[in-house]
Protein backbone atom coordinates (compact mmCIF):
# COMPACT_ATOMS: atom_id res chain seq x y z
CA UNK A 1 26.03 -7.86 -3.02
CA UNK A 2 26.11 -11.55 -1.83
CA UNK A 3 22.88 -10.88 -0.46
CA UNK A 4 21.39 -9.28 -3.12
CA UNK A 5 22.22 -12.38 -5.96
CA UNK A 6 20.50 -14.79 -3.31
CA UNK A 7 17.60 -12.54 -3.21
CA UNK A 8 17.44 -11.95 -7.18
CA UNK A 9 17.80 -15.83 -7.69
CA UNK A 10 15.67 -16.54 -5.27
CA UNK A 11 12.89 -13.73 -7.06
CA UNK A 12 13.64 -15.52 -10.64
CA UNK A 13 12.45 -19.22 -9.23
CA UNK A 14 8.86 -17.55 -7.52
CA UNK A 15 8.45 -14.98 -10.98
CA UNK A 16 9.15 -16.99 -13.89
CA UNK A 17 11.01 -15.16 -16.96
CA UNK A 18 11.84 -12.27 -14.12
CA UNK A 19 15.50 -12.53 -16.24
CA UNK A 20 13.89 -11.96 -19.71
CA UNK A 21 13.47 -8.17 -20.81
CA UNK A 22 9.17 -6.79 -20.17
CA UNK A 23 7.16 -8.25 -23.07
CA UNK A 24 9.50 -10.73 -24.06
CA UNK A 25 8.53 -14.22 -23.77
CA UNK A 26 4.57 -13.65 -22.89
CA UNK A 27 1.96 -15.65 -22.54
CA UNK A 28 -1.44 -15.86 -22.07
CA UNK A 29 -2.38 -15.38 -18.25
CA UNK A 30 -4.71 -18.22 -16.74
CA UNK A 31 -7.66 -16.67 -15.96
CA UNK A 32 -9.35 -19.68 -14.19
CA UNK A 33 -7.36 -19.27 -11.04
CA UNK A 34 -9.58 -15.61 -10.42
CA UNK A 35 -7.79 -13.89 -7.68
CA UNK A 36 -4.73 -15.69 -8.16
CA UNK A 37 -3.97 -15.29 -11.55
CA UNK A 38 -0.71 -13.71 -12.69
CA UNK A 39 -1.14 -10.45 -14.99
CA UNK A 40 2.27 -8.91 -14.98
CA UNK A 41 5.16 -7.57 -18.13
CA UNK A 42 5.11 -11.25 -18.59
CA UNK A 43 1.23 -12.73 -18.75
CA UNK A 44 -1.09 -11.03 -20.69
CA UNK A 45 -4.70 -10.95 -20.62
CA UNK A 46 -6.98 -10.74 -23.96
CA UNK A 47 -8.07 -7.92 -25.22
CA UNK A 48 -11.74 -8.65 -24.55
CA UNK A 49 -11.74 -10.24 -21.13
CA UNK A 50 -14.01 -8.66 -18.38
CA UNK A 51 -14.46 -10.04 -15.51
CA UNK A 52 -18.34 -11.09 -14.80
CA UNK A 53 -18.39 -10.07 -11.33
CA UNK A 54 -18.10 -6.31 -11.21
CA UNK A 55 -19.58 -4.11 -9.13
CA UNK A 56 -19.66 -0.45 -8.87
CA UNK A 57 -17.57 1.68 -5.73
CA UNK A 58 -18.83 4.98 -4.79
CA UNK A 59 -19.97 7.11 -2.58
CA UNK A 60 -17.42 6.87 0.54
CA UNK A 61 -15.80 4.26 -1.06
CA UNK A 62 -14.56 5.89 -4.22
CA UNK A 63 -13.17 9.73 -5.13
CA UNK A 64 -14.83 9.06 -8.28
CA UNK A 65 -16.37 6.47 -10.13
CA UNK A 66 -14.92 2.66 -10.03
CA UNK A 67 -15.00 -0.71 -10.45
CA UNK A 68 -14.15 -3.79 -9.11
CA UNK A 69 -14.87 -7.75 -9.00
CA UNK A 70 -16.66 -8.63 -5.85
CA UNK A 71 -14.63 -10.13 -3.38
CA UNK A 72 -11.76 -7.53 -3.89
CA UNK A 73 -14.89 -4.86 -2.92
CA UNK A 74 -15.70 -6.65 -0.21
CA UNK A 75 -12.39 -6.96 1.24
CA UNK A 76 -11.91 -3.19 0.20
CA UNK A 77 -15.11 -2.11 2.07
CA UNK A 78 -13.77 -3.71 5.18
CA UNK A 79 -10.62 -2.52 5.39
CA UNK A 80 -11.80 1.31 4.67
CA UNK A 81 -14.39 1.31 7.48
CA UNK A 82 -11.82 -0.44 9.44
CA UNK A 83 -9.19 2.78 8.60
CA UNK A 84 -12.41 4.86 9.43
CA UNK A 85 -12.41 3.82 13.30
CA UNK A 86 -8.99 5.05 13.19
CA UNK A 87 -9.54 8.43 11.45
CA UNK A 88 -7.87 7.55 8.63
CA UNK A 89 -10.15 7.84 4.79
CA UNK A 90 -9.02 5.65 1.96
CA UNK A 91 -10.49 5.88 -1.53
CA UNK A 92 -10.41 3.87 -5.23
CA UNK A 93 -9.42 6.05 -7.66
CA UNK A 94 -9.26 3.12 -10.39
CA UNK A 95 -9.71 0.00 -10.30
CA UNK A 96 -10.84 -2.18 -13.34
CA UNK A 97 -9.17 -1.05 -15.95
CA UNK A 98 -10.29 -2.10 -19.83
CA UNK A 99 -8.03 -2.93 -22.13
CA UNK A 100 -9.24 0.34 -24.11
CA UNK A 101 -9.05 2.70 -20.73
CA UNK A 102 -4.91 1.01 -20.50
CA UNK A 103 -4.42 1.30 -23.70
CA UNK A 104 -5.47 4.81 -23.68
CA UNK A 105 -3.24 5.23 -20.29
CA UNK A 106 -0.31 3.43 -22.01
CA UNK A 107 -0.10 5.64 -24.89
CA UNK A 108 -0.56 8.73 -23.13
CA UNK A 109 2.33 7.89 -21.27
CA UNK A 110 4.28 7.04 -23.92
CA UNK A 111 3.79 10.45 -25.62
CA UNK A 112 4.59 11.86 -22.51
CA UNK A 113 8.23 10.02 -21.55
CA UNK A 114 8.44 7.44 -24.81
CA UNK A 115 8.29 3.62 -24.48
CA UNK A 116 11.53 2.46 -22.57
CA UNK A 117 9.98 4.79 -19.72
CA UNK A 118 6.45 4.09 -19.79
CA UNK A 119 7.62 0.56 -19.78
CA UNK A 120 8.74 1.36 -16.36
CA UNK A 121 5.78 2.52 -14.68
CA UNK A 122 3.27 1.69 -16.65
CA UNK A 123 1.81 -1.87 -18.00
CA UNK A 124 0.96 -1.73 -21.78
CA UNK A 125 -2.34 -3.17 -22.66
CA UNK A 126 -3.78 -6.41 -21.74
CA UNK A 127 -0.66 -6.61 -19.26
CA UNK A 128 -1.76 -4.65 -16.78
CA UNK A 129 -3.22 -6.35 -13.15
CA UNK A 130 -6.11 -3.81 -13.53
CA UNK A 131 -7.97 -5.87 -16.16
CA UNK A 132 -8.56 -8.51 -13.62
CA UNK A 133 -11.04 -6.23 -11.48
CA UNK A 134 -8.90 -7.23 -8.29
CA UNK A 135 -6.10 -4.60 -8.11
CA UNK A 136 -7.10 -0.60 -6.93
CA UNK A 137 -5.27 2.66 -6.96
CA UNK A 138 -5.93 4.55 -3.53
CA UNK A 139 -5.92 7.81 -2.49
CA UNK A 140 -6.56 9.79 0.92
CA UNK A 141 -9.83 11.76 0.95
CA UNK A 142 -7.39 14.87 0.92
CA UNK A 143 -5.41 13.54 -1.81
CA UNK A 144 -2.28 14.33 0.46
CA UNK A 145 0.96 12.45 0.95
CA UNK A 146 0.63 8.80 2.15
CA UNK A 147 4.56 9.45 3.78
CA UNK A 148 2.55 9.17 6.98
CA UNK A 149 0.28 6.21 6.11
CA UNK A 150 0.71 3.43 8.07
């Protein structure tokens, strides 16, 4: 347990309001540091931002079709040919996310399990990492079990 409170203290002074319930205490995320802005329960993004630098993954890259900014498909494109010379196929299944697509998600979600469990899994609109263009969902080719992954 001793270990744990270190840890958890330790968390709170890298993630700021970490001890403050999701949604609480938000602000608006910085978008000028690109890649290393923070979109979490706790920094929101507008409801119309976009990133400018989108481009389209498909073919080999994607199961179906996504999005991403640049850099984060670049990076993307090496590692999955680099998984390729090991056998291995990984996939987007979504990337960029609109606030419209989330909050479609979101409520969806919310139907499904209410709002205290959606709030577990799922980011609520303008909250979610997505909107930035650099975060992906993956999937095998097969769409199997990623126990094995490594």
């Amino acid at each position: 347990m001793k270990e744990f409170l270190i840890l958890y203290k330790e968390t709170l002074r890298i993630i700021p309001n970490l001890d403050y319930e999701f949604y609480t205490d938000s602000k608006d995320a910085d978008t000028s540091k690109n890649m290393n802005s923070l979109v979490n329960k706790y920094n929101y993004l507008d409801k119309n931002f976009v990133p400018d630098n989108l481009v389209s993954v498909t073919g080999i890259y994607a199961r179906d079709k996504a999005e991403l900014v640049d850099v984060a498909y670049d990076n993307f494109v090496k590692m999955a040919d680099a998984a390729t010379l090991e056998n291995l196929t990984i996939k987007v299944t979504t990337g960029y996310r609109s606030y419209n697509f989330q909050s479609t998600l979101y409520n969806n979600y919310v139907k499904a399990d209410g709002v205290k469990n959606a709030d577990t899994y799922s980011a609520r609109p303008g909250y979610s990492e997505h909107q930035l263009g650099y975060s992906a969902d993956l999937t095998n080719a097969k769409n199997v079990s990623f126990d094995n992954f490594e």
